[in-house]
N, C-alpha and C. Protein backbone atom coordinates (compact mmCIF):
# COMPACT_ATOMS: atom_id res chain seq x y z
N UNK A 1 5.08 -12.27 -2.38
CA UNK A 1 4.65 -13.08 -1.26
C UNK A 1 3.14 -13.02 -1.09
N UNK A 2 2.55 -11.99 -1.13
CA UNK A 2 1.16 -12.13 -1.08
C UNK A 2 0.38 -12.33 -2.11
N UNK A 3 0.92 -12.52 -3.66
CA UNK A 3 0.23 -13.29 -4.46
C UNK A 3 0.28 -14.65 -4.18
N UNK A 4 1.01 -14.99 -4.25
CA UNK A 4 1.42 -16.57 -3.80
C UNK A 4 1.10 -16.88 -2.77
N UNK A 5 0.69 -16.10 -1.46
CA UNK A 5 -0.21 -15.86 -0.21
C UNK A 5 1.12 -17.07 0.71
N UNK A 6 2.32 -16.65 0.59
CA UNK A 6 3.47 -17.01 1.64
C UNK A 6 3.54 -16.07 2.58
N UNK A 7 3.26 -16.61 4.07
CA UNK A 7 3.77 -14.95 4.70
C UNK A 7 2.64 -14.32 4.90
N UNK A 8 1.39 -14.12 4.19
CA UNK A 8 0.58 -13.45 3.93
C UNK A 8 0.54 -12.40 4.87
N UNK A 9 0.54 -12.30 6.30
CA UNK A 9 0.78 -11.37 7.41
C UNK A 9 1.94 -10.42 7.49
N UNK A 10 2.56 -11.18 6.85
CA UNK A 10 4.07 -10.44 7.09
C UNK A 10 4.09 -9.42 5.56
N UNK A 11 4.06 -10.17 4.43
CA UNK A 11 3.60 -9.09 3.31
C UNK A 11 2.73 -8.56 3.38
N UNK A 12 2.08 -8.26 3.90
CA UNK A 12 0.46 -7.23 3.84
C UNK A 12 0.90 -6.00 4.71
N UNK A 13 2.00 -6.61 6.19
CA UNK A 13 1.81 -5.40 6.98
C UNK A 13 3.10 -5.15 6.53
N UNK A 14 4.07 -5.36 5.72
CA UNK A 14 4.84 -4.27 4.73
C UNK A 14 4.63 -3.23 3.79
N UNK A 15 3.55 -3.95 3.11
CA UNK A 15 2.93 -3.37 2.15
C UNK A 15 1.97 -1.90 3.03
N UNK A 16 1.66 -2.60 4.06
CA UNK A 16 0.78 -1.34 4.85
C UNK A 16 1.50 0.02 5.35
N UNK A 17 2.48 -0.88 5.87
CA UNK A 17 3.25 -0.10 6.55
C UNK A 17 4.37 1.08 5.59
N UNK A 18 4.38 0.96 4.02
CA UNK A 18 4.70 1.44 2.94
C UNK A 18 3.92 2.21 2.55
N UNK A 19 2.55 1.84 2.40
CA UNK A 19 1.18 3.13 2.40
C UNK A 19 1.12 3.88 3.55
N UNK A 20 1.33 3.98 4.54
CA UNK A 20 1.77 4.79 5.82
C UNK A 20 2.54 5.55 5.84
N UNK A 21 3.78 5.17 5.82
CA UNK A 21 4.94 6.30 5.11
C UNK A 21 4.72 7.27 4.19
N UNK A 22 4.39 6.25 2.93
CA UNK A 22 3.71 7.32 2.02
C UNK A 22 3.07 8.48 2.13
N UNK A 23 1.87 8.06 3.28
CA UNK A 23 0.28 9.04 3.62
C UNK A 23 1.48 10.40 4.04
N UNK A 24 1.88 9.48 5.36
CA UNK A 24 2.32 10.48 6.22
C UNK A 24 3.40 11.56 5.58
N UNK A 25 4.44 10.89 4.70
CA UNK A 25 5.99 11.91 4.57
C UNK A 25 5.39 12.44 3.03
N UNK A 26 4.44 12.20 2.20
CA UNK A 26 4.28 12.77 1.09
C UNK A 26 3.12 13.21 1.05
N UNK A 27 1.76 12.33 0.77
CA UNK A 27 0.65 12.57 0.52
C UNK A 27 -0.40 13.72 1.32
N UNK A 28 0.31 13.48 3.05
CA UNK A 28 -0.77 14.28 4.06
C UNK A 28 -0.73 15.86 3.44
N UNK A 29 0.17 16.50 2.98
CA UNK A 29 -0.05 17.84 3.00
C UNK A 29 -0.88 17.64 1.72
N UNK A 30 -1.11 17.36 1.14
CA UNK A 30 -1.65 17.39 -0.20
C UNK A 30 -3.36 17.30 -0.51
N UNK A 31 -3.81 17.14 0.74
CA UNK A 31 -5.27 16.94 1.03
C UNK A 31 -5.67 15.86 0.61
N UNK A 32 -6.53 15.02 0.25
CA UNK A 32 -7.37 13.89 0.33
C UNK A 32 -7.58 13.74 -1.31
N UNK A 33 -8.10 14.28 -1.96
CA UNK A 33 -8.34 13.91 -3.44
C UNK A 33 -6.62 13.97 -3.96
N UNK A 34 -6.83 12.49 -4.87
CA UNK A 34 -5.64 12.13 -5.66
C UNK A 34 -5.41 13.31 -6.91
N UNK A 35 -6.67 13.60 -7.32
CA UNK A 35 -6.49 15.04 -8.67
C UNK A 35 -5.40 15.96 -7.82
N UNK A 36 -5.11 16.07 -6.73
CA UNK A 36 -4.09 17.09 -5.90
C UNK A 36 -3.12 16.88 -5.33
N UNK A 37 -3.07 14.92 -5.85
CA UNK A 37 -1.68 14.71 -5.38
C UNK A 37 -1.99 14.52 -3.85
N UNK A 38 -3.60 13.88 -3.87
CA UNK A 38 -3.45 13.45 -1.96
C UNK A 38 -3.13 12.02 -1.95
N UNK A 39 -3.98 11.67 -0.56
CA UNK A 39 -3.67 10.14 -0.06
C UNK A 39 -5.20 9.67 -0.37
N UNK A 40 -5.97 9.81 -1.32
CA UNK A 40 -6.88 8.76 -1.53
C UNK A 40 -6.56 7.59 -2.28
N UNK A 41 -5.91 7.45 -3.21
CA UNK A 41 -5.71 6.10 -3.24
C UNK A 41 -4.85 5.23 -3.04
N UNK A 42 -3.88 5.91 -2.42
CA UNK A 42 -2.61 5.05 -1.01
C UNK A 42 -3.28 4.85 0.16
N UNK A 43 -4.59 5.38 0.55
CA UNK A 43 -5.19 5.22 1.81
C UNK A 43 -6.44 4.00 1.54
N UNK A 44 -6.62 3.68 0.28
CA UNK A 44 -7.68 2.73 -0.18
C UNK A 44 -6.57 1.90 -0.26
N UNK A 45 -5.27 1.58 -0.92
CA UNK A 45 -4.07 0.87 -0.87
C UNK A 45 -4.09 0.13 0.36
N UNK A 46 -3.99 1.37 1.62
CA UNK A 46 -3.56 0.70 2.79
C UNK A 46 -5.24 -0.27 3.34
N UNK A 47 -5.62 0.26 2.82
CA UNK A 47 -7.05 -0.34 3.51
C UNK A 47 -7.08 -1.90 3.22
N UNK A 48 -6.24 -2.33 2.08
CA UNK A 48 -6.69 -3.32 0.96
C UNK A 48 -5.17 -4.38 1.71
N UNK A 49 -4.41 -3.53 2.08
CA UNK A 49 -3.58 -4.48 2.41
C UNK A 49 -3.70 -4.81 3.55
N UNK A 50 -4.54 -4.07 4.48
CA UNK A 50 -4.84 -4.34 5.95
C UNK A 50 -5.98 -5.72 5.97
N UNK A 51 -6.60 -5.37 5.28
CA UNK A 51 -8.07 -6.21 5.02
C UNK A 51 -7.52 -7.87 4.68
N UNK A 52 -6.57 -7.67 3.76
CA UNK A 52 -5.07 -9.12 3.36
C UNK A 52 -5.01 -9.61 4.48
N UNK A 53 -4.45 -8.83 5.33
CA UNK A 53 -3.63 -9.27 6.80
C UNK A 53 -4.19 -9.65 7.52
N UNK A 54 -5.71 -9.33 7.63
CA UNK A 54 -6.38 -9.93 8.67
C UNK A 54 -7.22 -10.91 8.16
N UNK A 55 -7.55 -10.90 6.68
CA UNK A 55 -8.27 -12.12 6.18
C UNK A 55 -7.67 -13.24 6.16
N UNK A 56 -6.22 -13.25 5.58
CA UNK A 56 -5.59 -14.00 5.58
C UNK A 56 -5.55 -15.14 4.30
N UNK A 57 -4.50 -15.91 3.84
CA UNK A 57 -4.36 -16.26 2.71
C UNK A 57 -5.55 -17.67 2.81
N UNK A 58 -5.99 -18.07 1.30
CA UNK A 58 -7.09 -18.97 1.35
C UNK A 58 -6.50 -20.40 1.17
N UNK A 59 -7.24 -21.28 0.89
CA UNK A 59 -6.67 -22.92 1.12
C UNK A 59 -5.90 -23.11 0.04
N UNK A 60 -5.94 -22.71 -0.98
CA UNK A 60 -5.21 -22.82 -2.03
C UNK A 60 -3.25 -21.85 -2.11
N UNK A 61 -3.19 -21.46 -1.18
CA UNK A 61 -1.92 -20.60 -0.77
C UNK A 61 -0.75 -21.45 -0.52
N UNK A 62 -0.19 -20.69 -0.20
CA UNK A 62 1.38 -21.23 0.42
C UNK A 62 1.61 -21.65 1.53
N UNK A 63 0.47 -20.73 2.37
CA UNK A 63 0.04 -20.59 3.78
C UNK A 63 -0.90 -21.42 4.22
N UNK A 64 -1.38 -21.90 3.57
CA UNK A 64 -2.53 -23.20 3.26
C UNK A 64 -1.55 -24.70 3.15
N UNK A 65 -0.70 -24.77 2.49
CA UNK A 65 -0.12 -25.74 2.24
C UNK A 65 1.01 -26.34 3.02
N UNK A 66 1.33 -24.85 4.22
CA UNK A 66 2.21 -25.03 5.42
C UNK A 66 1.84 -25.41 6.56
N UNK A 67 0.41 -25.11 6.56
CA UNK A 67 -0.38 -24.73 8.09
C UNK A 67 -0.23 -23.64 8.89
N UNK A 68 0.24 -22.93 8.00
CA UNK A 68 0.33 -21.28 8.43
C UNK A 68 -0.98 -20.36 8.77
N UNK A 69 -2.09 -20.69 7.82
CA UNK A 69 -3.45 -20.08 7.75
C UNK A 69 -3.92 -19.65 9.31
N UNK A 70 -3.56 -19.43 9.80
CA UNK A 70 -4.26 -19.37 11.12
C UNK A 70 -3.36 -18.36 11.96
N UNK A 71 -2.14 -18.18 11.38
CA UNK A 71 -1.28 -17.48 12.21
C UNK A 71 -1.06 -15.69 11.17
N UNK A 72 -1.44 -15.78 10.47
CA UNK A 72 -1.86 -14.31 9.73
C UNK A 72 -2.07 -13.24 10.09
N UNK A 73 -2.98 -13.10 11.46
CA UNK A 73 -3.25 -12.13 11.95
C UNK A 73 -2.00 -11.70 12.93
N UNK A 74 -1.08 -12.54 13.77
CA UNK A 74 -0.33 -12.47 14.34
C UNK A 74 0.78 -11.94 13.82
N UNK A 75 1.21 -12.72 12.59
CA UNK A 75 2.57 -12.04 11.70
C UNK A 75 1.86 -10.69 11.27
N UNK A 76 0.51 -10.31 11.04
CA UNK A 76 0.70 -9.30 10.71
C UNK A 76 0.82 -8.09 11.91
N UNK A 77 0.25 -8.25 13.21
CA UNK A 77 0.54 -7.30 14.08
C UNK A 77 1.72 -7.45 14.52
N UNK A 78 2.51 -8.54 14.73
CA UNK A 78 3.96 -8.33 15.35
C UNK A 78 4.49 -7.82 14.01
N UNK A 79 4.86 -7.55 12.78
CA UNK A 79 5.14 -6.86 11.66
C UNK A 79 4.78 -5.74 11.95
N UNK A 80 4.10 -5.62 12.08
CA UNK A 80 3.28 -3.71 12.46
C UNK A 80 3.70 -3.04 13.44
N UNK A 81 3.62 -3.47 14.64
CA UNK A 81 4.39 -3.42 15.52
C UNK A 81 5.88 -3.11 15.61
N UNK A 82 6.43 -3.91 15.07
CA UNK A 82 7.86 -3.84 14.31
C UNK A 82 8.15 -2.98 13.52
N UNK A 83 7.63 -2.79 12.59
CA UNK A 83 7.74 -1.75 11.84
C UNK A 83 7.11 -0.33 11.80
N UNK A 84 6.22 -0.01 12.86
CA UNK A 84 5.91 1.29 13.27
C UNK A 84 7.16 1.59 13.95
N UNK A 85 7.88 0.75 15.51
CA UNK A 85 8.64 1.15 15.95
C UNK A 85 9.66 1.67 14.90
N UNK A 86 10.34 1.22 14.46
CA UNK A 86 11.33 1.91 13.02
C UNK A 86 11.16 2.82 12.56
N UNK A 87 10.06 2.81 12.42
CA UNK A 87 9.69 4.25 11.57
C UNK A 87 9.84 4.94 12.47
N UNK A 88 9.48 4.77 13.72
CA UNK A 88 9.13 6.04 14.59
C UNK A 88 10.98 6.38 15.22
N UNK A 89 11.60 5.06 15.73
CA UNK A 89 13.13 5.40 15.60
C UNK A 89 13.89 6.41 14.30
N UNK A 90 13.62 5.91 13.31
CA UNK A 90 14.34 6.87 12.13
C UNK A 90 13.94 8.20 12.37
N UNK A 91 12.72 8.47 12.92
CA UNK A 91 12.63 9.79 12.52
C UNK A 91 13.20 10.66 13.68
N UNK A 92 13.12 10.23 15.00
CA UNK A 92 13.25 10.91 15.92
C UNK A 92 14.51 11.90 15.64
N UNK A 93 14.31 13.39 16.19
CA UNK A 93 15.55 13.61 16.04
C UNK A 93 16.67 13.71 16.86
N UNK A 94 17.66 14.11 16.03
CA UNK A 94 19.40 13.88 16.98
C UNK A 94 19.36 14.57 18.13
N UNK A 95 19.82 14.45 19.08
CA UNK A 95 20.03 14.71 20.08
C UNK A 95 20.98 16.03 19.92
N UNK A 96 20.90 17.10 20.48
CA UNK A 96 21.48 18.11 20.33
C UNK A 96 22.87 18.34 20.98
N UNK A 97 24.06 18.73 20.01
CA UNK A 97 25.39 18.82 20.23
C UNK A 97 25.41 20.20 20.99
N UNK A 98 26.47 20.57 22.17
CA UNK A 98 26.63 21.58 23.02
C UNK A 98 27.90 22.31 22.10
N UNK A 99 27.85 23.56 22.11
CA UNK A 99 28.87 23.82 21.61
C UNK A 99 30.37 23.60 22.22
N UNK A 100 30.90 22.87 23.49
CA UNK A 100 31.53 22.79 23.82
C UNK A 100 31.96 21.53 23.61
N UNK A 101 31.01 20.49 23.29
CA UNK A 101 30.96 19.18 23.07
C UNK A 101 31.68 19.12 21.76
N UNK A 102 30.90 20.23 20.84
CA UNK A 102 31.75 20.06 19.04
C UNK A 102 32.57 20.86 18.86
N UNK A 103 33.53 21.62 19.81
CA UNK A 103 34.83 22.02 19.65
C UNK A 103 35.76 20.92 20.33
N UNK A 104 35.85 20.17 21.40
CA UNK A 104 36.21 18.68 21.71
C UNK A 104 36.36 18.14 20.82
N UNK A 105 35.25 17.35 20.09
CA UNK A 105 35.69 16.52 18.98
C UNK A 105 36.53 17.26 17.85
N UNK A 106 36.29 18.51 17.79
CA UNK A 106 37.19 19.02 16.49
C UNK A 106 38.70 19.10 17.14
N UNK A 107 39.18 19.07 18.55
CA UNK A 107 40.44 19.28 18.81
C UNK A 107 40.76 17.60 18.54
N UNK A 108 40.21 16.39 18.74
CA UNK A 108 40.43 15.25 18.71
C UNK A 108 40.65 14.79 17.63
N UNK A 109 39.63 15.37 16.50
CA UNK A 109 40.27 15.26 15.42
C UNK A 109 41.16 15.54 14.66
N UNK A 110 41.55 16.29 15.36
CA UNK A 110 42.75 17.41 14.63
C UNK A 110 44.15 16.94 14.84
């Protein structure tokens, strides 16, 4: 989608939002230089796809040829938006079972 520059907002802040994940669940402990297995060049990644999203696709696009060009910046923050929340839902954690609560369900199941 963002070669073909369809979407261009909406693929860029996937793509961003994929270098984010990355930084955060792999790369952060790893320090900053890539020789160590950091986030320097998933963090130049994300930079490159952010820079997409807000530039936005050129006259020659998909997005050019729809009359989309103008709405780029928008798909890409409601995308971002969207997809931070998710991320931040998945991770939260479970809510904690009482031990009285998970002997209940084990008599129910039983």
């Amino acid at each position: 989608m963002l070669a073909a520059g369809f979407l261009t907002g909406i693929a860029a802040a996937v793509l961003l939002l994929d270098m984010i994940v990355a930084i955060w669940k792999v790369r952060w402990a790893k320090g900053f230089w890539i020789a160590n297995g950091g986030m320097e060049y998933v963090l130049m990644n994300a930079v490159v796809f952010g820079l997409f999203g807000i530039a936005g696709a050129g006259a020659l696009s998909l997005d050019g040829a729809l009359g989309l060009r103008g709405r780029t910046t928008v798909l890409l923050g409601a995308t971002l938006v969207l997809g931070l929340l998710g991320v931040w839902a998945s991770t939260r954690p479970r809510p904690a079972v009482t031990r009285l609560e998970e002997r209940g369900h084990r008599r129910r199941a039983a």
